[in-house]
Structure formats: structure tokens, C-alpha cells
PDB file of N, CA and C in Angstrom:
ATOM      1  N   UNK A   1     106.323  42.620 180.357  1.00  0.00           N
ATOM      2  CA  UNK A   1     106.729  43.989 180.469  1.00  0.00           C
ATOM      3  C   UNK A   1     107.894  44.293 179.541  1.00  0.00           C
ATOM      4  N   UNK A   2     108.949  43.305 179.486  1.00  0.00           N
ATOM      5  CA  UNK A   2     110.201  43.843 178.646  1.00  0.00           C
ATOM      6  C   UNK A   2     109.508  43.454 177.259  1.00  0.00           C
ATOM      7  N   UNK A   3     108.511  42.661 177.077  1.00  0.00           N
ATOM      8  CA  UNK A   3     108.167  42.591 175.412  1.00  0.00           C
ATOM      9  C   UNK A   3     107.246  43.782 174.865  1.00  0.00           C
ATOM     10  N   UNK A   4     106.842  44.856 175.824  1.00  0.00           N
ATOM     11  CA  UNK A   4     106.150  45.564 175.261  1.00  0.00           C
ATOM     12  C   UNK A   4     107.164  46.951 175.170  1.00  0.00           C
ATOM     13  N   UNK A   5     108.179  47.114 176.041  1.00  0.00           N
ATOM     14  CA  UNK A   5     109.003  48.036 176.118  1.00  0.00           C
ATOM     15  C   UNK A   5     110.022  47.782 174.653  1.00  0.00           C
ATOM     16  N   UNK A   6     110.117  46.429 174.277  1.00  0.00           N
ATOM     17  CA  UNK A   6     110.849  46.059 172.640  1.00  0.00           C
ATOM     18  C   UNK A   6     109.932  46.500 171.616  1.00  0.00           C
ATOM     19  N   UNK A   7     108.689  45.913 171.801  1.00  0.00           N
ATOM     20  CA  UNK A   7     107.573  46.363 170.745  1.00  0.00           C
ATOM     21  C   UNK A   7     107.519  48.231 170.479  1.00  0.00           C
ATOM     22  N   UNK A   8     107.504  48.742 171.779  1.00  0.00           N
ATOM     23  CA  UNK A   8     107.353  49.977 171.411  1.00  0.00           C
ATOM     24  C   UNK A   8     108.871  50.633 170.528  1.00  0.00           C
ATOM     25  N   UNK A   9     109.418  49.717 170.924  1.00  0.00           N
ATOM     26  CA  UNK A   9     110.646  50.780 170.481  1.00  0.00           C
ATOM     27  C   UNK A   9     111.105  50.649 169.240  1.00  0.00           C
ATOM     28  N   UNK A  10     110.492  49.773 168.634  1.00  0.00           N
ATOM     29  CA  UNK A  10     110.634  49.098 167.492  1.00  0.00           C
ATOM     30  C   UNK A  10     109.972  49.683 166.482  1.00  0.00           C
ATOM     31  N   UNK A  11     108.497  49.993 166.805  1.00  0.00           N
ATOM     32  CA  UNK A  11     107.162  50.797 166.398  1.00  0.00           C
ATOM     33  C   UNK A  11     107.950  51.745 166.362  1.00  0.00           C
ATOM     34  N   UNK A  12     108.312  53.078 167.628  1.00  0.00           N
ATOM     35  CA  UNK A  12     108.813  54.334 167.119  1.00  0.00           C
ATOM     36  C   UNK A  12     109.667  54.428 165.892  1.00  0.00           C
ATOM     37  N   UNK A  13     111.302  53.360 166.302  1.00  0.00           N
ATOM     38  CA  UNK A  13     111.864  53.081 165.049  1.00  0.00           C
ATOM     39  C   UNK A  13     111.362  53.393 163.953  1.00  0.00           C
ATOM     40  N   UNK A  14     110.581  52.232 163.614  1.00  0.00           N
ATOM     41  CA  UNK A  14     109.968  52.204 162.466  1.00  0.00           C
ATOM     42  C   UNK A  14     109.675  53.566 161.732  1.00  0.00           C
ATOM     43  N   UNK A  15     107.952  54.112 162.473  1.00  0.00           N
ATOM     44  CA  UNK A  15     107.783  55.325 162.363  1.00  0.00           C
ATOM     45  C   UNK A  15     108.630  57.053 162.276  1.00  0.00           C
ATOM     46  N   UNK A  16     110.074  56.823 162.964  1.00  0.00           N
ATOM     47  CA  UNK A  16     110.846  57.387 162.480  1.00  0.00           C
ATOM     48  C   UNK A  16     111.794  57.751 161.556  1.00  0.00           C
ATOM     49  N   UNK A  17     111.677  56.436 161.145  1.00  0.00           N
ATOM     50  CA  UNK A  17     112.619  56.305 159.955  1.00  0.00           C
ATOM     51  C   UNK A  17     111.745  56.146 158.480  1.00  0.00           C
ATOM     52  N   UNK A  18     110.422  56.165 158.570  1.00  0.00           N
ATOM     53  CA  UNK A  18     109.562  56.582 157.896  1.00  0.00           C
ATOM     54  C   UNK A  18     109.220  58.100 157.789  1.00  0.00           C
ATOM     55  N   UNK A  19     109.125  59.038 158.390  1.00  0.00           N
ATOM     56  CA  UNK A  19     109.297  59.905 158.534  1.00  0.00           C
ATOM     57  C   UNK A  19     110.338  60.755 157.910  1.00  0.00           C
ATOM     58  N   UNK A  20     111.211  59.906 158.129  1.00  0.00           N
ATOM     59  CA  UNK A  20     112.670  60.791 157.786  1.00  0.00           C
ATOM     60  C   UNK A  20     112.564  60.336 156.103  1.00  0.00           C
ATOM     61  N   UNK A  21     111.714  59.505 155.536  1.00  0.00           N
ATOM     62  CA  UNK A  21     112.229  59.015 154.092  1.00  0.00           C
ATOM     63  C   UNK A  21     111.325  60.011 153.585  1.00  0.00           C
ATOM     64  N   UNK A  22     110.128  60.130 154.192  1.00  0.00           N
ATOM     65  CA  UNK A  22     108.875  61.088 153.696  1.00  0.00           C
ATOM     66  C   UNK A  22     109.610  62.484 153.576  1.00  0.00           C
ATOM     67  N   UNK A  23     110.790  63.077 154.603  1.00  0.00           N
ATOM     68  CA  UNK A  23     110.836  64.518 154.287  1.00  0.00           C
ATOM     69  C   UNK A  23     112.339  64.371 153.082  1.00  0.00           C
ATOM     70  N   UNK A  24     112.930  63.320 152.967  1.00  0.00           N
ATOM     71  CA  UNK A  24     114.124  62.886 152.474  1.00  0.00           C
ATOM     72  C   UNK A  24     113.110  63.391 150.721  1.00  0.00           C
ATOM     73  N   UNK A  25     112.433  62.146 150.608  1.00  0.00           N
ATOM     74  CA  UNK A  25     111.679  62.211 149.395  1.00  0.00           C
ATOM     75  C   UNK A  25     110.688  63.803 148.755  1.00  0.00           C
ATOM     76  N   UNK A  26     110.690  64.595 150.101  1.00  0.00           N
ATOM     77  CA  UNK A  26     109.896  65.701 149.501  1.00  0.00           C
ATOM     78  C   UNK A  26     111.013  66.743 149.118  1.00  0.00           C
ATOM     79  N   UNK A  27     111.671  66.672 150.321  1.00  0.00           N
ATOM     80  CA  UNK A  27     113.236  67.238 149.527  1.00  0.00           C
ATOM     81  C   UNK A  27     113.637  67.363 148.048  1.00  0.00           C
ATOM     82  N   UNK A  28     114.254  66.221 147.770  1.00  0.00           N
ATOM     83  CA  UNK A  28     114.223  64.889 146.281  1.00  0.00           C
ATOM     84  C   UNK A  28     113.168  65.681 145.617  1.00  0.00           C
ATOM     85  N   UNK A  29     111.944  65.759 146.116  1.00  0.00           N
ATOM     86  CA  UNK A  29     111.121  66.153 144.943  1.00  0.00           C
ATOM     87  C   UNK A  29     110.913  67.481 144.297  1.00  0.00           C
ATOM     88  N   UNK A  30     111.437  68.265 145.595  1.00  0.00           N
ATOM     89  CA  UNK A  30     111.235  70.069 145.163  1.00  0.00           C
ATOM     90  C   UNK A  30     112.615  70.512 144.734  1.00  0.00           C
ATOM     91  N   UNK A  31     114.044  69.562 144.956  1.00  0.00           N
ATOM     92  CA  UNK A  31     115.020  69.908 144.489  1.00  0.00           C
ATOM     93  C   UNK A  31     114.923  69.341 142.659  1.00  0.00           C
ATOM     94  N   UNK A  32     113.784  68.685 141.992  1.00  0.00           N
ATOM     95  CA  UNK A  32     113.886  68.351 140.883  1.00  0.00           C
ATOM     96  C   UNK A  32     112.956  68.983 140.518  1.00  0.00           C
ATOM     97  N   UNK A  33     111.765  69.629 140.863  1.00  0.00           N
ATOM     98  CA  UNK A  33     110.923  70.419 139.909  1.00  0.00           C
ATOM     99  C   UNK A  33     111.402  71.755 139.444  1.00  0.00           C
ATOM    100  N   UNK A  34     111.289  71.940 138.361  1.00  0.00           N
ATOM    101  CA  UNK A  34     111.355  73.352 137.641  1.00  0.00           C
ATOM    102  C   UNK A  34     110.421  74.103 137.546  1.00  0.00           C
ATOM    103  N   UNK A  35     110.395  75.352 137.451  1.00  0.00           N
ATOM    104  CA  UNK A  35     109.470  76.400 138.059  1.00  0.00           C
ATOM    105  C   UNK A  35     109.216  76.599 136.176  1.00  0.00           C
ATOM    106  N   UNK A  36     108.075  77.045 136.005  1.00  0.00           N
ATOM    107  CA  UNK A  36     107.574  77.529 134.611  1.00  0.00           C
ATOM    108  C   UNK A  36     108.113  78.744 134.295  1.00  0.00           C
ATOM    109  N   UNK A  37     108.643  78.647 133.236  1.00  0.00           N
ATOM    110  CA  UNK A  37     109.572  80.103 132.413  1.00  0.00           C
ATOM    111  C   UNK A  37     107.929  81.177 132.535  1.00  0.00           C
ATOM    112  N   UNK A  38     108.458  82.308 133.112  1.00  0.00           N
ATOM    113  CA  UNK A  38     107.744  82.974 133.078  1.00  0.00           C
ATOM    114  C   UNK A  38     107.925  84.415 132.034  1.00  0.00           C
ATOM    115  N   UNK A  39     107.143  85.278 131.579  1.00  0.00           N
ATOM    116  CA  UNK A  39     107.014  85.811 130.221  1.00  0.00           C
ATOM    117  C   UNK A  39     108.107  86.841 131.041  1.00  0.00           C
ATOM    118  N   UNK A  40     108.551  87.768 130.084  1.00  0.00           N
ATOM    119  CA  UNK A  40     109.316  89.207 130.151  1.00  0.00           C
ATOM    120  C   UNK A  40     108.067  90.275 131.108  1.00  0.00           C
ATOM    121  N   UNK A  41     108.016  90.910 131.812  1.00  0.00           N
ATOM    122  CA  UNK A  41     107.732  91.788 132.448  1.00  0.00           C
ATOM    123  C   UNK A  41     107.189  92.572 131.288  1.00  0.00           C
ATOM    124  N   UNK A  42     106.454  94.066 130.920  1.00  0.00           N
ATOM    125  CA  UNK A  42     106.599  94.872 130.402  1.00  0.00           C
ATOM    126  C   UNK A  42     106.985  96.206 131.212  1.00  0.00           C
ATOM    127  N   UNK A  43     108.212  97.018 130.389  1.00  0.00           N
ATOM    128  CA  UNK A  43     108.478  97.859 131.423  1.00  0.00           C
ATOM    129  C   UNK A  43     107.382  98.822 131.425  1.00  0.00           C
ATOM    130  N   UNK A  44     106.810  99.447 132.683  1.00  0.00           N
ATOM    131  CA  UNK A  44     106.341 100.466 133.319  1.00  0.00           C
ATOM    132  C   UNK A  44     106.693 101.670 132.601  1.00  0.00           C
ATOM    133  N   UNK A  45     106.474 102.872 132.148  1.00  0.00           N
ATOM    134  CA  UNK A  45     107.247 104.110 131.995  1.00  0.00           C
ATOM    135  C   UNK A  45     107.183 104.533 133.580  1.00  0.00           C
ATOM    136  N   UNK A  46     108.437 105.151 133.272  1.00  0.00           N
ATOM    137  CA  UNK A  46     108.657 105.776 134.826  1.00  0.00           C
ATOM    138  C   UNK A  46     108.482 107.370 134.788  1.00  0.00           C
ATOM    139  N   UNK A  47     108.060 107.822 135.430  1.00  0.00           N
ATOM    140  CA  UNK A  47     107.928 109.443 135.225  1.00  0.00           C
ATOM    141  C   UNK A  47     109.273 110.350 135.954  1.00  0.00           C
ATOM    142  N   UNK A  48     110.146 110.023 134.984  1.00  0.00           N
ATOM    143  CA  UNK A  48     110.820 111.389 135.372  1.00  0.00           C
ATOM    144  C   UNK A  48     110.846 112.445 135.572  1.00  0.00           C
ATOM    145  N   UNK A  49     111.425 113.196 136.361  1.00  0.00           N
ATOM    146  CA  UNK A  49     111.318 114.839 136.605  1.00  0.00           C
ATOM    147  C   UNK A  49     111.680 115.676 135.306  1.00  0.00           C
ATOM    148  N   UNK A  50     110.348 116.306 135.528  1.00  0.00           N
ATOM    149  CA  UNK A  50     111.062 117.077 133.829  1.00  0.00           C
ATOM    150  C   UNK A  50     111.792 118.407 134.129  1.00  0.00           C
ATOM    151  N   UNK A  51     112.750 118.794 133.552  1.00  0.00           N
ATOM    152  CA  UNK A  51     113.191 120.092 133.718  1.00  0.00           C
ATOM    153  C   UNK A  51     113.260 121.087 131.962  1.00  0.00           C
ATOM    154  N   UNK A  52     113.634 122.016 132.196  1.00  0.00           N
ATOM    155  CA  UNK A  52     113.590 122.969 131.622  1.00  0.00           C
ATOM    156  C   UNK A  52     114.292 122.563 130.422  1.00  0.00           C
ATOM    157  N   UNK A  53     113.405 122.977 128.026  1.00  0.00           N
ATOM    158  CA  UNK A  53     113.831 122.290 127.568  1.00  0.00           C
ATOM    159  C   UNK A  53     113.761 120.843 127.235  1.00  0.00           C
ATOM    160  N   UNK A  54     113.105 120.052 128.362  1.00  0.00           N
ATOM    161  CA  UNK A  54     112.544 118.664 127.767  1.00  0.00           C
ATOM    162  C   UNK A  54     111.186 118.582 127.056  1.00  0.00           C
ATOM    163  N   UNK A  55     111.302 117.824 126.105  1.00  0.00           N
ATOM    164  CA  UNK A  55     109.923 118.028 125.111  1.00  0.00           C
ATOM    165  C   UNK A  55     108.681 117.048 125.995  1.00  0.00           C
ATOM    166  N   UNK A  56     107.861 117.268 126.262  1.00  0.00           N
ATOM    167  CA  UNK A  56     106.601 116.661 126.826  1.00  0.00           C
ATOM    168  C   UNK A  56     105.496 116.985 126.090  1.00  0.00           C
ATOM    169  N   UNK A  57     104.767 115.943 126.510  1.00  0.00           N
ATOM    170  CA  UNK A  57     103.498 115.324 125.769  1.00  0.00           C
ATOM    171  C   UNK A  57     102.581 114.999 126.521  1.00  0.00           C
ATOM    172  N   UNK A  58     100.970 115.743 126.050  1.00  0.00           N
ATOM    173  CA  UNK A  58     100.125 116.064 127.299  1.00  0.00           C
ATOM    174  C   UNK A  58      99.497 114.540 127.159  1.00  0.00           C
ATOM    175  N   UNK A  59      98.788 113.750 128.190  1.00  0.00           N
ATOM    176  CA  UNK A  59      98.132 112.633 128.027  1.00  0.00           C
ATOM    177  C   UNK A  59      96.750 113.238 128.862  1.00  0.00           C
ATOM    178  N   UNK A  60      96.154 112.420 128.664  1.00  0.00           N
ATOM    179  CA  UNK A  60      94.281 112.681 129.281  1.00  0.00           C
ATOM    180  C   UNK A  60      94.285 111.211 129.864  1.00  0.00           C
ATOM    181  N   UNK A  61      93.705 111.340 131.311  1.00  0.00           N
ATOM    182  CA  UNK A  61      93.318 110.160 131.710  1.00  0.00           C
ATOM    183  C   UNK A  61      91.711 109.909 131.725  1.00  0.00           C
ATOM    184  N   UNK A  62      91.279 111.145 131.162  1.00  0.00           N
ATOM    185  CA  UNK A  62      89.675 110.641 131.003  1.00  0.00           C
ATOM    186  C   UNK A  62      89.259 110.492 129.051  1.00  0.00           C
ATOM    187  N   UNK A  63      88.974 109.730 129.159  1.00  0.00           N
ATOM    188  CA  UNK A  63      88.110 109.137 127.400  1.00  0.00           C
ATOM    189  C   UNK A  63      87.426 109.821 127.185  1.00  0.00           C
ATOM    190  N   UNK A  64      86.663 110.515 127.743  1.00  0.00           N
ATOM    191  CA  UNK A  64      85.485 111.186 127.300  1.00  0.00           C
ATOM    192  C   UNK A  64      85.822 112.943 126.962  1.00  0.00           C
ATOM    193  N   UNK A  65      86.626 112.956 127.738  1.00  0.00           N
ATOM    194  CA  UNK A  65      86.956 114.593 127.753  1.00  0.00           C
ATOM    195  C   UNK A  65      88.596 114.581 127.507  1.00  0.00           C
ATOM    196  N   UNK A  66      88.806 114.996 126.115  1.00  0.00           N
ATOM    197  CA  UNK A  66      90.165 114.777 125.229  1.00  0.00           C
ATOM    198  C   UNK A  66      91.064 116.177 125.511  1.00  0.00           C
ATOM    199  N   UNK A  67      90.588 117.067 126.453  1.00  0.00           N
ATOM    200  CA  UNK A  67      91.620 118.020 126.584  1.00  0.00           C
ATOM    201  C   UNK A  67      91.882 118.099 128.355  1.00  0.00           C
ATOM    202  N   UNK A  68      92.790 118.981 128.395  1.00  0.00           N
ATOM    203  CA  UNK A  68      93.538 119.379 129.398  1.00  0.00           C
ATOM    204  C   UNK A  68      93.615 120.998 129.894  1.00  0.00           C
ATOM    205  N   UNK A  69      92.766 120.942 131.186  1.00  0.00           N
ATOM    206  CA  UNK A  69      93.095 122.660 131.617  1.00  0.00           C
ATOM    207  C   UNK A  69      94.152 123.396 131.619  1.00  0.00           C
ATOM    208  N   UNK A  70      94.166 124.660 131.104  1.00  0.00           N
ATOM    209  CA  UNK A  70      95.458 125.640 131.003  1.00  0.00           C
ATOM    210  C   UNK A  70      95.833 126.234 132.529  1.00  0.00           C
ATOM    211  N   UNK A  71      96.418 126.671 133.032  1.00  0.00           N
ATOM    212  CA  UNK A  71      96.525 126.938 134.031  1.00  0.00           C
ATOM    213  C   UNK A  71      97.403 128.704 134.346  1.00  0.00           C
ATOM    214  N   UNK A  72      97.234 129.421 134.745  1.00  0.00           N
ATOM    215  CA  UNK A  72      98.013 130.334 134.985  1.00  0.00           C
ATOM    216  C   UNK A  72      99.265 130.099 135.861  1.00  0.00           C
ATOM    217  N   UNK A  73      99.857 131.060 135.937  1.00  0.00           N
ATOM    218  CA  UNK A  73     101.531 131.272 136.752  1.00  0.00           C
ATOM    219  C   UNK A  73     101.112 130.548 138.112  1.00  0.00           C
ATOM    220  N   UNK A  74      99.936 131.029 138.880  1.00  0.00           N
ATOM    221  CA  UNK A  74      99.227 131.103 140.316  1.00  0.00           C
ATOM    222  C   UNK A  74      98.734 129.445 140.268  1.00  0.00           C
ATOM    223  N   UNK A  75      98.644 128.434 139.106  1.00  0.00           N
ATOM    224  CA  UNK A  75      98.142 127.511 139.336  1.00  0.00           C
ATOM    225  C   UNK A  75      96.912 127.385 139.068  1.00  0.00           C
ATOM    226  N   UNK A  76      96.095 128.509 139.380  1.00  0.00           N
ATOM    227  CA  UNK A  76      94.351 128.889 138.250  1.00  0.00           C
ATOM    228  C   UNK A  76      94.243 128.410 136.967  1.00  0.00           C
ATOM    229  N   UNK A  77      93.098 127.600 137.344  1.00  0.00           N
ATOM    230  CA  UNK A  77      92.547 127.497 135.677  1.00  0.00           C
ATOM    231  C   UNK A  77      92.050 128.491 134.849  1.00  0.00           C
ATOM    232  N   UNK A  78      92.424 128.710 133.752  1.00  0.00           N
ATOM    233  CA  UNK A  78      91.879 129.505 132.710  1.00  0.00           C
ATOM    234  C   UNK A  78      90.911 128.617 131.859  1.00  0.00           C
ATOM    235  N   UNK A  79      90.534 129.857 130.821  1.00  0.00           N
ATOM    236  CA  UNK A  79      89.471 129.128 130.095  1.00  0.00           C
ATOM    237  C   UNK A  79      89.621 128.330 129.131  1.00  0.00           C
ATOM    238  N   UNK A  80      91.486 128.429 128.696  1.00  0.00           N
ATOM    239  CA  UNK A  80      91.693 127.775 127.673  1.00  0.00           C
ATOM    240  C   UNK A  80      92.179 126.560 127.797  1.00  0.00           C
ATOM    241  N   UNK A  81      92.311 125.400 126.690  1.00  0.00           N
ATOM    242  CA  UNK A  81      92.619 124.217 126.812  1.00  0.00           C
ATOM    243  C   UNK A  81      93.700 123.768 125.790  1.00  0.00           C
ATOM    244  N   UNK A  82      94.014 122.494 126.581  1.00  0.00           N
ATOM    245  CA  UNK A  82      94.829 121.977 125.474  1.00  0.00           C
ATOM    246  C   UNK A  82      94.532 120.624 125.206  1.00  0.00           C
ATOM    247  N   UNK A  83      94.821 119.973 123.847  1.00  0.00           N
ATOM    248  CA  UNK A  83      94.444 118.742 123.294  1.00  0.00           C
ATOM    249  C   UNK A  83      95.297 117.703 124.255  1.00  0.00           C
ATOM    250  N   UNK A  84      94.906 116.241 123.979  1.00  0.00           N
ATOM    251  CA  UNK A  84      95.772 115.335 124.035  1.00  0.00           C
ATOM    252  C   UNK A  84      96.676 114.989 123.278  1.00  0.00           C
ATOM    253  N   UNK A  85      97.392 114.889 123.435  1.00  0.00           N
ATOM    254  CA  UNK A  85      98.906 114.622 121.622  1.00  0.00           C
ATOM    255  C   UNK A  85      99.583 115.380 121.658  1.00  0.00           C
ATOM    256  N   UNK A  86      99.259 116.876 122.079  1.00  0.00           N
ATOM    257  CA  UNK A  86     100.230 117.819 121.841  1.00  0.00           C
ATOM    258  C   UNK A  86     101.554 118.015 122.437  1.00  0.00           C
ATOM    259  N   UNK A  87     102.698 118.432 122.052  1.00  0.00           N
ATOM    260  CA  UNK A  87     104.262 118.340 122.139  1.00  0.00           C
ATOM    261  C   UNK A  87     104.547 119.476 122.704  1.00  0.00           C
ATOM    262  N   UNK A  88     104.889 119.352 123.520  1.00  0.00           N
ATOM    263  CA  UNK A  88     105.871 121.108 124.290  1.00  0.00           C
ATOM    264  C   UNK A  88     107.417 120.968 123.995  1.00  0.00           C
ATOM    265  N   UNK A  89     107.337 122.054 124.284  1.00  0.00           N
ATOM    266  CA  UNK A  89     109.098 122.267 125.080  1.00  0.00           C
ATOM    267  C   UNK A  89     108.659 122.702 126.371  1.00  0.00           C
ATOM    268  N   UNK A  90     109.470 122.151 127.606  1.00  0.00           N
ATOM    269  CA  UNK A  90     109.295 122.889 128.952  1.00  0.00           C
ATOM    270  C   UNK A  90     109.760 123.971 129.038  1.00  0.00           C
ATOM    271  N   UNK A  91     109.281 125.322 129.373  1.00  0.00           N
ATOM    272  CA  UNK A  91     109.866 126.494 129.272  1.00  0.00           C
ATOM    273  C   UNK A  91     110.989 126.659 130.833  1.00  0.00           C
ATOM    274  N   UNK A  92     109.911 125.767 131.578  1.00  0.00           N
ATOM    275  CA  UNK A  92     110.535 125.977 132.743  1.00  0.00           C
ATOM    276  C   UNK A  92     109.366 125.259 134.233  1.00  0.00           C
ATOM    277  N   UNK A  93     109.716 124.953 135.018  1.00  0.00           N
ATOM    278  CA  UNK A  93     108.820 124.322 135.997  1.00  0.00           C
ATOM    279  C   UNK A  93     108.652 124.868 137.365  1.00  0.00           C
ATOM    280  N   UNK A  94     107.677 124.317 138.622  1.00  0.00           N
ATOM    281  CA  UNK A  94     107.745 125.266 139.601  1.00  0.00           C
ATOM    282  C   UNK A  94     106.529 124.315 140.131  1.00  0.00           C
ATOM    283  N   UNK A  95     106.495 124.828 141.744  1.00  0.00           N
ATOM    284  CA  UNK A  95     105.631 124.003 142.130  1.00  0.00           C
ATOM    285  C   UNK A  95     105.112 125.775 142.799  1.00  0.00           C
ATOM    286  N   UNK A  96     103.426 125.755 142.537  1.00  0.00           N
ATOM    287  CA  UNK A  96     102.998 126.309 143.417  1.00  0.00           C
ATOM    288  C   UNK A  96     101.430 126.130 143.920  1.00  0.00           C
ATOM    289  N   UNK A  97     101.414 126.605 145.163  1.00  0.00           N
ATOM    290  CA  UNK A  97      99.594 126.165 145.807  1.00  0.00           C
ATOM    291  C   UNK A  97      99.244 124.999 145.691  1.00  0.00           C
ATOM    292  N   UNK A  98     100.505 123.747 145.860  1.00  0.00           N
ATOM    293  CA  UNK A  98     100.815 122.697 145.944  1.00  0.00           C
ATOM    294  C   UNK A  98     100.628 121.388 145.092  1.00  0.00           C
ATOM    295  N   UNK A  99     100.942 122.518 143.712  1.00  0.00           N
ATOM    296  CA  UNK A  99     100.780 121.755 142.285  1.00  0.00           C
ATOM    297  C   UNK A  99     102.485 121.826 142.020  1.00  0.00           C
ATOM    298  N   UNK A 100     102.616 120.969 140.965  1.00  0.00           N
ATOM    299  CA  UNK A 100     103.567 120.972 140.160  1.00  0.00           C
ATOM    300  C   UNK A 100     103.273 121.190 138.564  1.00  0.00           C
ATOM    301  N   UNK A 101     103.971 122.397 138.223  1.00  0.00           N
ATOM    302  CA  UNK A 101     103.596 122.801 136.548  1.00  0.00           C
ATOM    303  C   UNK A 101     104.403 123.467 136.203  1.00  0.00           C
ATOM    304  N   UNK A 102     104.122 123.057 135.021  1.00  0.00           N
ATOM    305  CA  UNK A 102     105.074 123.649 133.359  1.00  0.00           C
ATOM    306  C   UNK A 102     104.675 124.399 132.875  1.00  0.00           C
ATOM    307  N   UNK A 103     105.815 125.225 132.437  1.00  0.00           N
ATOM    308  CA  UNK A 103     105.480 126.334 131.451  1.00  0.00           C
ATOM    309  C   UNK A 103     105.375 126.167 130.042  1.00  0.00           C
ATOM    310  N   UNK A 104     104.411 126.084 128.971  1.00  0.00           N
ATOM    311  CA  UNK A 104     104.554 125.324 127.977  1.00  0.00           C
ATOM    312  C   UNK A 104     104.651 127.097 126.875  1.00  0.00           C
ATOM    313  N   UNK A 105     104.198 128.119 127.447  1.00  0.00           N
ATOM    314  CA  UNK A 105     104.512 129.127 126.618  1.00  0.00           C
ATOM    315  C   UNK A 105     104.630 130.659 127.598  1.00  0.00           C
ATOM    316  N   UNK A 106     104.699 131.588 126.749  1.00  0.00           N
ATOM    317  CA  UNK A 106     104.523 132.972 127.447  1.00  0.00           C
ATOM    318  C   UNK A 106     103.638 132.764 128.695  1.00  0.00           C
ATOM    319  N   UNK A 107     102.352 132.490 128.462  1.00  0.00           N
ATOM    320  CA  UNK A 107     101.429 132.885 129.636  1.00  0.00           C
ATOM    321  C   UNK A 107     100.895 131.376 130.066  1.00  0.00           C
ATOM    322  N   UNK A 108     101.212 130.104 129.475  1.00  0.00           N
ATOM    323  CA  UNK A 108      99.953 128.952 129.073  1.00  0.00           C
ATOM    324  C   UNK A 108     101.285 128.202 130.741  1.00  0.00           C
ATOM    325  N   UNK A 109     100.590 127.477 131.362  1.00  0.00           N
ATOM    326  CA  UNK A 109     100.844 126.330 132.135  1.00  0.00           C
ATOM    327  C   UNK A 109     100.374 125.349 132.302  1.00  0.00           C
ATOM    328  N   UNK A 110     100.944 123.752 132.229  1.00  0.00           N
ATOM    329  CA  UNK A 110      99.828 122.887 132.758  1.00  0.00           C
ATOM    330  C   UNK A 110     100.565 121.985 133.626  1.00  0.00           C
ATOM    331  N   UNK A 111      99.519 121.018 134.232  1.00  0.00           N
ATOM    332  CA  UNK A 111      99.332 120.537 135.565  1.00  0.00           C
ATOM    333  C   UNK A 111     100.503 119.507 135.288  1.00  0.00           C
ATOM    334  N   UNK A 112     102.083 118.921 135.930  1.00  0.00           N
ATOM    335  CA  UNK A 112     102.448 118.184 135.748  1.00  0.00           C
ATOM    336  C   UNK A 112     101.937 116.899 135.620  1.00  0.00           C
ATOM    337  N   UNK A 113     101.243 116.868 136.039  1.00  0.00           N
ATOM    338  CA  UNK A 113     100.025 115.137 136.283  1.00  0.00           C
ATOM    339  C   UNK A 113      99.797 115.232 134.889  1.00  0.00           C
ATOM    340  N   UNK A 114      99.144 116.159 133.828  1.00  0.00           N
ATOM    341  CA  UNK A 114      99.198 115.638 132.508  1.00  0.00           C
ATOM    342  C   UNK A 114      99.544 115.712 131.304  1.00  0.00           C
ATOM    343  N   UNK A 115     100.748 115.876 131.852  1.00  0.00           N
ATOM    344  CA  UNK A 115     102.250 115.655 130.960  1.00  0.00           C
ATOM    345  C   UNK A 115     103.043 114.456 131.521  1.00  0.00           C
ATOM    346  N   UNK A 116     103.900 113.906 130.260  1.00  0.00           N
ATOM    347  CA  UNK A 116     104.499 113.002 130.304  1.00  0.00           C
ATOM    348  C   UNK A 116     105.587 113.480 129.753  1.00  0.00           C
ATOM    349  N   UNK A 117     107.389 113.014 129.968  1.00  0.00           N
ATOM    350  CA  UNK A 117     108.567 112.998 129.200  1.00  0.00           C
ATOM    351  C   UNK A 117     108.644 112.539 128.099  1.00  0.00           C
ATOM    352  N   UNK A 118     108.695 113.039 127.161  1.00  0.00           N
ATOM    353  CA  UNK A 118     108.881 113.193 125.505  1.00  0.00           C
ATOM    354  C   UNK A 118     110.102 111.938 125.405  1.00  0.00           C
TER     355      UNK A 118
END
């Protein structure tokens, strides 16, 4: 009886102090690896709020169809269009019928969504 109560305790020993070298050594091992240089990010453009006076530039998110609806004061589309590329000055901005748009002349507006800050 007392030789198996030595044996066991000897066994745990053991197994514990094995244990402890296994997390000792994984330690040891993640405190020496280096993580891979990773590349520069590219920055995002961020869309700032445009106000009145900032030059903007219409973008198209469709390929196939290279212009952009004009819009009236009310937010209505008209019949006329505008290219992709083209340069404003903001005359002035406004949200209405739960758009946001620019005034790019006397009568012409378009949809803040496709304009970008100059």
C-alpha cells in the first residue's frame, strides 16, 4: 500500500513537471517568433462633406453607362446629363426628399453619391 501511494506520487511529479516545461517551452517559443512585415495599407479616400465652393468631380459607379442624372432643386430627375470626369464648383448643398445634392449651376443639381471632393 505505501509503495503504490510513492509510485503515484512520483508519476504525478513527473507528469507535472513535464507539463510545466511543455507550457515553459511554448512560451520560449512565441516570445521568439516574429510576425511577417506586413505591406503599407492603401489609404481609402474618405468622403468628406462638401460645402459650398469646393471643386468636385462626378464619378459613375456603373461601366456601362458613363453619365450621371441631373437633378432639379426638388431632387427630380431631368432629362439632362452629366459625363464622368467633369469638375464643378459647389454652388451650394442641401438635403431634400431625403437626398443629399449639389448645386453645380443656375438650375443643374446632382446626387451627392456621384460626386467626389476635388
Amino acid at each position: 500500500m505505501l509503495d503504490s501511494k510513492k509510485i503515484v506520487k512520483v508519476v504525478s511529479v513527473v507528469v507535472a513537471s513535464i507539463s510545466f516545461m511543455g507550457i515553459g517551452s511554448g512560451a520560449a517559443q512565441a516570445a521568439s517568433f516574429t510576425a511577417p512585415k506586413l505591406g503599407v495599407s492603401e489609404v481609402a479616400p474618405t468622403n468628406p462633406s462638401i460645402k459650398k465652393g469646393d471643386k468636385i468631380f462626378v464619378v459613375v459607379k456603373d461601366t456601362k453607362n458613363q453619365k450621371v442624372d441631373v437633378l432639379n432643386a426638388n431632387g427630380k430627375k431631368t432629362a439632362k446629363k452629366v459625363s464622368m470626369g467633369s469638375t464643378f464648383t459647389a454652388k451650394a448643398v442641401k438635403r431634400t426628399n431625403g437626398k443629399k445634392i449639389v448645386k453645380i449651376n443656375k438650375s443643374q443639381w446632382l446626387n451627392i453619391k456621384d460626386v467626389v471632393k476635388d
